[in-house]
Protein backbone atom coordinates (compact mmCIF):
# COMPACT_ATOMS: atom_id res chain seq x y z
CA UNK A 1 -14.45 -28.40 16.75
CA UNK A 2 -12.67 -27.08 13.76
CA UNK A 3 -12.25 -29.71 11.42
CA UNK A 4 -9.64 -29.61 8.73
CA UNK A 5 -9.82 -31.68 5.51
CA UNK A 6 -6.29 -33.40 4.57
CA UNK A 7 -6.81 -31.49 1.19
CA UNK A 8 -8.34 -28.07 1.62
CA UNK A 9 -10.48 -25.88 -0.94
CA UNK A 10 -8.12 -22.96 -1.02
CA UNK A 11 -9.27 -19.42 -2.87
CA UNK A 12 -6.65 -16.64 -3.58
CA UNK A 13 -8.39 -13.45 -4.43
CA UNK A 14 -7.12 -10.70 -6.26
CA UNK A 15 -4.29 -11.67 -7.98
CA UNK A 16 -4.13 -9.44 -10.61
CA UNK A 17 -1.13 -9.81 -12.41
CA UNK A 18 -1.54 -13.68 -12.43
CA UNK A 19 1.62 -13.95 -10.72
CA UNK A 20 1.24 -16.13 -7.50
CA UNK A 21 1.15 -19.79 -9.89
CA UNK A 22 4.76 -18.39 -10.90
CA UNK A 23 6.18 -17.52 -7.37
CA UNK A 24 8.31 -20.47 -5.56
CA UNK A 25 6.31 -20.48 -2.49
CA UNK A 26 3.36 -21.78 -3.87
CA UNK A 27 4.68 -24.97 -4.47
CA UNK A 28 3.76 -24.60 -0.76
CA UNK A 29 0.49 -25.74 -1.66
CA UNK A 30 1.02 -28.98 -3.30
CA UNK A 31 -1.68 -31.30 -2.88
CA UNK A 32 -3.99 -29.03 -1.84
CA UNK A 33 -7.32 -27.95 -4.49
CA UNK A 34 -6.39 -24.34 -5.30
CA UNK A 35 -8.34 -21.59 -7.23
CA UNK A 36 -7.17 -18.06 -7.95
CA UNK A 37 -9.26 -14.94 -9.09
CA UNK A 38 -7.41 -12.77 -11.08
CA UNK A 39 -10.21 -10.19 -10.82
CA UNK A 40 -11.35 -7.38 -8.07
CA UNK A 41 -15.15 -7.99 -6.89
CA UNK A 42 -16.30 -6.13 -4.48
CA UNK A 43 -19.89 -7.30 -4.90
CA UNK A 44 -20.81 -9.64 -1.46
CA UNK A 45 -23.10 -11.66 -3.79
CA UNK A 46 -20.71 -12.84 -6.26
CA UNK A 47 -18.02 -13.56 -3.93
CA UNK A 48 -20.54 -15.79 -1.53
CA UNK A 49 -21.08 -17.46 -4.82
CA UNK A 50 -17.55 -17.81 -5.45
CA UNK A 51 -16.73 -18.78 -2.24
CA UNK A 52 -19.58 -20.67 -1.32
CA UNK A 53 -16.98 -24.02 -1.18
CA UNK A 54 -14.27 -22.51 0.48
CA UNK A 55 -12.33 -24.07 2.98
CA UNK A 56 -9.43 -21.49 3.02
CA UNK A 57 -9.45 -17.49 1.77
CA UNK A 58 -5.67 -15.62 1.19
CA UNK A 59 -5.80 -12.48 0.62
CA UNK A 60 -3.21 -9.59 -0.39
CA UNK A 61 -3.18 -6.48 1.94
CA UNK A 62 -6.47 -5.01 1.70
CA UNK A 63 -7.75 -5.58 -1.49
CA UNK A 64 -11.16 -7.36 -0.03
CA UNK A 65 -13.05 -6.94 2.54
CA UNK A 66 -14.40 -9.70 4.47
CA UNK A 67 -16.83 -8.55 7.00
CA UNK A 68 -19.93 -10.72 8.64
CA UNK A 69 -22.48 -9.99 5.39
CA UNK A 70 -19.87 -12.21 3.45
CA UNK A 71 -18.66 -14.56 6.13
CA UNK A 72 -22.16 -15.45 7.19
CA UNK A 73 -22.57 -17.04 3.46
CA UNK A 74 -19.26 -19.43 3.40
CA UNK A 75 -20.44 -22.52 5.69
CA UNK A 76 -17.08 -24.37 4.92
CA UNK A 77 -14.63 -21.54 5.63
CA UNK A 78 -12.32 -22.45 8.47
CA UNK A 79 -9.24 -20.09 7.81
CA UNK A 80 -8.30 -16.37 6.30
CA UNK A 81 -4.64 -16.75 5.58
CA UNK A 82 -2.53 -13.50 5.05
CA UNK A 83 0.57 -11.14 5.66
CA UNK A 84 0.57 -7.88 7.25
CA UNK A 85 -2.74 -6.06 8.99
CA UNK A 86 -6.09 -6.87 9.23
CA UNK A 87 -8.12 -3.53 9.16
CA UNK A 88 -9.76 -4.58 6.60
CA UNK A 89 -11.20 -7.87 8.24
CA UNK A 90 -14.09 -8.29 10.97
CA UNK A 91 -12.61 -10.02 13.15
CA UNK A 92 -15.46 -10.31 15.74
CA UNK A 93 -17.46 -11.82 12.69
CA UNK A 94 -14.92 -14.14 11.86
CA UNK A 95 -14.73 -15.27 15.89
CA UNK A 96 -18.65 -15.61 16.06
CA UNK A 97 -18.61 -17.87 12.87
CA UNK A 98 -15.33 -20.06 14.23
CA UNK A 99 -13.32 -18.61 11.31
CA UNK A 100 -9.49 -18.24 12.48
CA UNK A 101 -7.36 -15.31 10.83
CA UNK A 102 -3.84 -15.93 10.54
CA UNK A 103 -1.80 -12.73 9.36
CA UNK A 104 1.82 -12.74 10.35
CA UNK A 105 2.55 -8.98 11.25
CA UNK A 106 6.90 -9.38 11.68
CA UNK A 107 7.16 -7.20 8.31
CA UNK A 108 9.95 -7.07 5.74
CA UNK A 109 11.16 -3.62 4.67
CA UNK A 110 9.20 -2.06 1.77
CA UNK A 111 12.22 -1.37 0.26
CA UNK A 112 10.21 -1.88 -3.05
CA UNK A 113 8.51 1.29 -1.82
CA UNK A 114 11.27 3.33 -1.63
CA UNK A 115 12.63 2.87 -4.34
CA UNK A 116 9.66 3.39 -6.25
CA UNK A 117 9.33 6.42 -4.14
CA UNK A 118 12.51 7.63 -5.64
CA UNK A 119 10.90 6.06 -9.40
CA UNK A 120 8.27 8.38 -9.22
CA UNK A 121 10.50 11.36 -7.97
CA UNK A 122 12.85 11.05 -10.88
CA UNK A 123 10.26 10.56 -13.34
CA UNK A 124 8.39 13.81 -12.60
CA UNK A 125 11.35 15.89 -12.30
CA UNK A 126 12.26 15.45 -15.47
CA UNK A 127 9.63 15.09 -17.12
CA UNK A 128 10.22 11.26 -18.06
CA UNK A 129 6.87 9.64 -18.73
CA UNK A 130 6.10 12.89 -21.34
CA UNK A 131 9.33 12.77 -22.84
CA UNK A 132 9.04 8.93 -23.53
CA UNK A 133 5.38 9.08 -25.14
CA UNK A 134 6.20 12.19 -26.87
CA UNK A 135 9.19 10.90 -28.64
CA UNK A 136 7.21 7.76 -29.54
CA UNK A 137 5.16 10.32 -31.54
CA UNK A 138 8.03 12.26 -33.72
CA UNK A 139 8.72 14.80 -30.88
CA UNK A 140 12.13 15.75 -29.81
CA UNK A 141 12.65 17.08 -26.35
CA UNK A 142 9.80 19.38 -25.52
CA UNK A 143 10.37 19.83 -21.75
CA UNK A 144 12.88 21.02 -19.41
CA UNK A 145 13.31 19.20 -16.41
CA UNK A 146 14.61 20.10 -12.87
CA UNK A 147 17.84 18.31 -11.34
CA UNK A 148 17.60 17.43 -7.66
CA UNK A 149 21.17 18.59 -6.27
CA UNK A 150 21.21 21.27 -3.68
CA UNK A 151 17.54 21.32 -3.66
CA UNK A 152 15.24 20.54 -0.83
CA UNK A 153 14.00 17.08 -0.39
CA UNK A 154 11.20 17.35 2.93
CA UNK A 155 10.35 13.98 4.64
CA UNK A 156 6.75 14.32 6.16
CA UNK A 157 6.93 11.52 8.60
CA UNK A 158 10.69 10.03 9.59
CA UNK A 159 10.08 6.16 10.27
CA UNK A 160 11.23 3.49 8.73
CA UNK A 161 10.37 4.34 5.37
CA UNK A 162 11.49 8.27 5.44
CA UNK A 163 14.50 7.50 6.62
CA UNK A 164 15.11 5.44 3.79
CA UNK A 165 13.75 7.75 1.59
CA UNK A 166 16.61 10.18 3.33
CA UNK A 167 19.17 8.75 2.50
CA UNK A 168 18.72 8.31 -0.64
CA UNK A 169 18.14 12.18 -0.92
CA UNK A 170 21.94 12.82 0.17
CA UNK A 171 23.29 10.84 -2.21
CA UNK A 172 21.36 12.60 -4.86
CA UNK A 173 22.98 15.80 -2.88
CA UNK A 174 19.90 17.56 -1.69
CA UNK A 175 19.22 19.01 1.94
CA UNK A 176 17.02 16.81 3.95
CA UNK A 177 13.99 18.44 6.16
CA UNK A 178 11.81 16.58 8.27
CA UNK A 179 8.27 17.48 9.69
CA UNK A 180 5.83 14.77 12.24
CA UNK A 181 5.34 13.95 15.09
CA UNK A 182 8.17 14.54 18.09
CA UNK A 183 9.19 10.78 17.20
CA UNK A 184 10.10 11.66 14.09
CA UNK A 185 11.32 14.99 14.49
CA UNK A 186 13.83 13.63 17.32
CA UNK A 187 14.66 10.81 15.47
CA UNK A 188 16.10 13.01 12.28
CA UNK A 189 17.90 15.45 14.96
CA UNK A 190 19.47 12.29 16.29
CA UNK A 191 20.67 11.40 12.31
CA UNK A 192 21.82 15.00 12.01
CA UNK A 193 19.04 16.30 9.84
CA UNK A 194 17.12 19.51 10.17
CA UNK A 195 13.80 19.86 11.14
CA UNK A 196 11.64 22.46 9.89
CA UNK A 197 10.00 25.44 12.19
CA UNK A 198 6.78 24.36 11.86
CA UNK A 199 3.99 22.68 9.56
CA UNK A 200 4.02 25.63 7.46
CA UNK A 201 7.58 26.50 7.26
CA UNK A 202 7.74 22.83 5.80
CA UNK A 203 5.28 22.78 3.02
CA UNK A 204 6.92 26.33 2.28
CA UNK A 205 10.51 25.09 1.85
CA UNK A 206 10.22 22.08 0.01
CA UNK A 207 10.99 21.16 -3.15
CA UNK A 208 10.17 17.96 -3.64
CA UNK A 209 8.11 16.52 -0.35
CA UNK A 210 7.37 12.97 0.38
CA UNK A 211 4.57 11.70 2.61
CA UNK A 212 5.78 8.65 4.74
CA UNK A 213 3.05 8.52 7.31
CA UNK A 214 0.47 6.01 8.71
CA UNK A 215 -3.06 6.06 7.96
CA UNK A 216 -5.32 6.06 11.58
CA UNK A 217 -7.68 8.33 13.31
CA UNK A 218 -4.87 11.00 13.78
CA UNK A 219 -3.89 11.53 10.22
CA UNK A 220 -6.48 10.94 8.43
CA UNK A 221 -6.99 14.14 6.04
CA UNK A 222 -4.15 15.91 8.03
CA UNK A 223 -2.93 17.80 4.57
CA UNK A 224 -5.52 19.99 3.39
CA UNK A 225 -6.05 23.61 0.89
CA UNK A 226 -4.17 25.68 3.43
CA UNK A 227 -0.97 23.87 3.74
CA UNK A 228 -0.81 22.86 -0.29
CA UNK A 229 -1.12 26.27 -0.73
CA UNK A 230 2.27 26.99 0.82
CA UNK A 231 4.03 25.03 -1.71
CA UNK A 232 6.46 26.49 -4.77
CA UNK A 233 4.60 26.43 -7.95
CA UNK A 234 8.24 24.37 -9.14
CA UNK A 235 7.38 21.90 -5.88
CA UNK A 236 6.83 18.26 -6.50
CA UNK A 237 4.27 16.07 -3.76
CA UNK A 238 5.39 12.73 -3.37
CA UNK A 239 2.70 10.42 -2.10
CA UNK A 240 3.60 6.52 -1.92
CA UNK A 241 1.57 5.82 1.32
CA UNK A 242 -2.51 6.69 1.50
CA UNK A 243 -4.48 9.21 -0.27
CA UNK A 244 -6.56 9.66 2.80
CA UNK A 245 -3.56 11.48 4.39
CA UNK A 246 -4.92 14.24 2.45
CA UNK A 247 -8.40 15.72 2.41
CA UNK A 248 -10.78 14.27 -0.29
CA UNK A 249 -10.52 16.89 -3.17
CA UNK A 250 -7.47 19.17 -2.04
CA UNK A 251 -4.69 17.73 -4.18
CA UNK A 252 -6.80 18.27 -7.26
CA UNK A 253 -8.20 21.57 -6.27
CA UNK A 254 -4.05 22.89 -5.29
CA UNK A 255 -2.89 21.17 -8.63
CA UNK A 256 -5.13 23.34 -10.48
CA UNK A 257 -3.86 26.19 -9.07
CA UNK A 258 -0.06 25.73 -9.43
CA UNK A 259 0.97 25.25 -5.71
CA UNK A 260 2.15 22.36 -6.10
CA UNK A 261 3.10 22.21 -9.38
CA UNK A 262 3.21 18.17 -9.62
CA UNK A 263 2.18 15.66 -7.69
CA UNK A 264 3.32 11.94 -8.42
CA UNK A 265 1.10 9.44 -6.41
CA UNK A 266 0.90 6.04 -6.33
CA UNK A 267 -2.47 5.36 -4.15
CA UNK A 268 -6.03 6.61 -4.47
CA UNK A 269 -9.30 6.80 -1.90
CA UNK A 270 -10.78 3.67 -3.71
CA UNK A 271 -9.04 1.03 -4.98
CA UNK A 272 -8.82 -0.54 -8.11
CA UNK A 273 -9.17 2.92 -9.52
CA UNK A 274 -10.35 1.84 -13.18
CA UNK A 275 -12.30 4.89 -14.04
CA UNK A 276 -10.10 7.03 -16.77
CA UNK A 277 -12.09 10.24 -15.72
CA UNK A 278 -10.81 10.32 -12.43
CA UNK A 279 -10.00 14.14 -11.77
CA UNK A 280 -6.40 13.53 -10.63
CA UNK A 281 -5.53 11.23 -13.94
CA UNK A 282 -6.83 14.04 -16.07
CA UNK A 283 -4.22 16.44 -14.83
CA UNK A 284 -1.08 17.35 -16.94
CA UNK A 285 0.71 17.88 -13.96
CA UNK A 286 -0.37 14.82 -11.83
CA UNK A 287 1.70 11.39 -12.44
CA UNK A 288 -0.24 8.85 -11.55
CA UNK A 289 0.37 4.60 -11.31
CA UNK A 290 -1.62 2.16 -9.71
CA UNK A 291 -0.58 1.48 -6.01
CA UNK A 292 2.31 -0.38 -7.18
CA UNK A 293 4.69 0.55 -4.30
CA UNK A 294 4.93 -2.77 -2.83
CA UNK A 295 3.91 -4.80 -5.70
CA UNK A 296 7.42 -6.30 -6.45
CA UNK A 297 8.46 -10.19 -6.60
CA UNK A 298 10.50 -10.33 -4.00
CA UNK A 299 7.72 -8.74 -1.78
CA UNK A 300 5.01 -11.04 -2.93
CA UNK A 301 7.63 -14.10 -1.70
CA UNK A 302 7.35 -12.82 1.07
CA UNK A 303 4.19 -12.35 1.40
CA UNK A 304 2.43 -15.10 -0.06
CA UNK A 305 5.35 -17.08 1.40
CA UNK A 306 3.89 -16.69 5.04
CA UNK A 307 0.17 -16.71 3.80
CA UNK A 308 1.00 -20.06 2.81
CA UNK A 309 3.02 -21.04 5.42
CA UNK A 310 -0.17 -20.34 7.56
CA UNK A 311 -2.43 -22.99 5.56
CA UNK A 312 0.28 -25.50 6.07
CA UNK A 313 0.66 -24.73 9.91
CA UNK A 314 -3.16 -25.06 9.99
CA UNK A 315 -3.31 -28.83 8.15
CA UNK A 316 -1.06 -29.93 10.46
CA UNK A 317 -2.98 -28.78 13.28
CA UNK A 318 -0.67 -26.32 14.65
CA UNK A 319 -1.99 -23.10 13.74
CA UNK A 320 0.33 -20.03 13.63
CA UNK A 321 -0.08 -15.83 13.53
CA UNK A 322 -3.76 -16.06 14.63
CA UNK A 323 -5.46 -12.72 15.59
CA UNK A 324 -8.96 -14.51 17.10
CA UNK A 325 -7.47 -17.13 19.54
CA UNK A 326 -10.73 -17.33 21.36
CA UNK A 327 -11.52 -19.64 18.05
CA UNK A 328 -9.21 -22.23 18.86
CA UNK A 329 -10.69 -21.91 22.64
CA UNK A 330 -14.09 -23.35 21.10
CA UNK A 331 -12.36 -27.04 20.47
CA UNK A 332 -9.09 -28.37 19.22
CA UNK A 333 -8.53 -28.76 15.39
CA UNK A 334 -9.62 -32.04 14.24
């Protein structure tokens, strides 16, 4: 029997910013006991300490992990409540201990995303974040930038993100070419865009190229030396998706050698990266922010907002968006 307490011990984890006591969906919670750690701890011990109390965890994408060695140690713990997937979550573990995970996977648009995409594009084209510290300091344009009209903007995965991406591209006035899989390659033919050649004819032609892929088994470290290589030393590499799309080392190594010759990314192998000596964030020609793609208010809303609709589903005994139903198969919620 799961047993649910009319007022339930509720941890949010990883709220950095200290944002969600500010967002209108937590009012959501009223009347519940809520904590939130503003912190990212890794550490199994001092979260089981934490947590030890814990009736309900949210979390935010996949900032923890919560596997068996930490589940094990929360004897209260009765729901995970989140948006999105749940890679990060053992879900077996979480089924063996009669924890329920409710993640609600019907997924808003990152248009935050793109148009940070396009933030990050701008800003190393011309130079921006230089210009802006270097005038704080008595200097007076000490760059030249490059323009994006006519040149070539190359979409490296044409879903639901790169097409957004896309468009955005022809109304700066550049020429669109797409590269992926034959999904994506016959969904740009069917938008009237080109498609490159090949791979290599793609990483050869453009001029500014965005990654828009997936992260699983399939492109996992699909970008390595060889096809960086290929790129204009005046090229740009856009990544706003995972670092593990490309090899562990390459985008340093290729920045060092001038092909490309910038890369603005926005996400890292490990996350929080807090470590200033970080190879990438010592290169001149690397701009680099932390993962902050989706992290937008009218994102976290939304995402928090069904996180907490979750908890409330579960007090009332109605659970919703659970990935472990064989849970609620061990006895009805008390």
């Amino acid at each position: 029997m799961i047993e649910v307490p009319k007022r339930l011990r509720i941890e949010i984890l990883d709220d950095y910013q200290d944002v969600v006591r500010t967002l209108d969906c937590f009012s959501k919670l009223q009347g519940h006991e809520v904590r939130i750690w503003n912190d990212a701890v890794a550490d199994v011990n001092v979260l089981a300490e934490r947590l030890a109390a814990a009736d309900v965890l949210v979390l935010l994408r996949e900032r923890t992990k919560v596997d068996d060695a930490l589940v094990s140690r929360l004897p209260n713990l009765k729901l995970i409540s989140q948006n999105g997937h749940v890679p990060h979550i053992d879900l077996a573990a979480c089924t063996r201990r009669g924890v329920l995970v409710a993640s609600a996977l019907a997924q808003r648009p990152s248009y935050p995303t793109v148009e940070f995409t396009w933030g990050l594009i701008l800003a190393a084209m011309r130079n921006i974040p230089l210009e802006s510290d270097s005038l704080r300091k008595g200097v007076w344009q000490s760059t030249v930038g490059l323009g994006l009209r006519g040149r070539t903007l190359g979409i490296y995965g044409y879903g639901r993100l790169g097409s957004m991406v896309a468009q955005i591209g022809i109304a700066f006035g550049m020429e669109l070419l797409v590269w992926g899989r034959k999904g994506s390659l016959d969904r740009a033919r069917a938008d009237g865009l080109s498609t490159a050649s090949s791979k290599q004819a793609f990483f050869m032609q453009s001029d500014v190229l965005s990654l828009h892929l997936r992260l699983n088994a399939e492109t996992a470290g699909l970008i390595g030396p060889d096809d960086l290589a290929l790129m204009k030393p005046t090229a740009l590499l856009v990544n706003t998706s995972r670092a593990e799309l490309i090899q562990p080392g390459a985008l340093v190594a290729a920045l060092g050698k001038g092909q490309p010759g910038k890369a603005a990314v926005d996400v890292f192998e490990h996350e929080p990266l807090t470590d200033p000596n970080n190879p990438l964030l010592l290169l001149p020609n690397a701009l680099c922010t932390p993962h902050l793609g989706y992290v937008e208010r009218d994102n976290y809303e939304f995402a928090y907002g069904n996180a907490f609709d979750q908890i409330v589903a579960f007090a009332q005994g109605t659970p919703i968006n659970i990935h472990n139903p064989d849970v609620l198969k061990q006895g009805a919620l008390l």
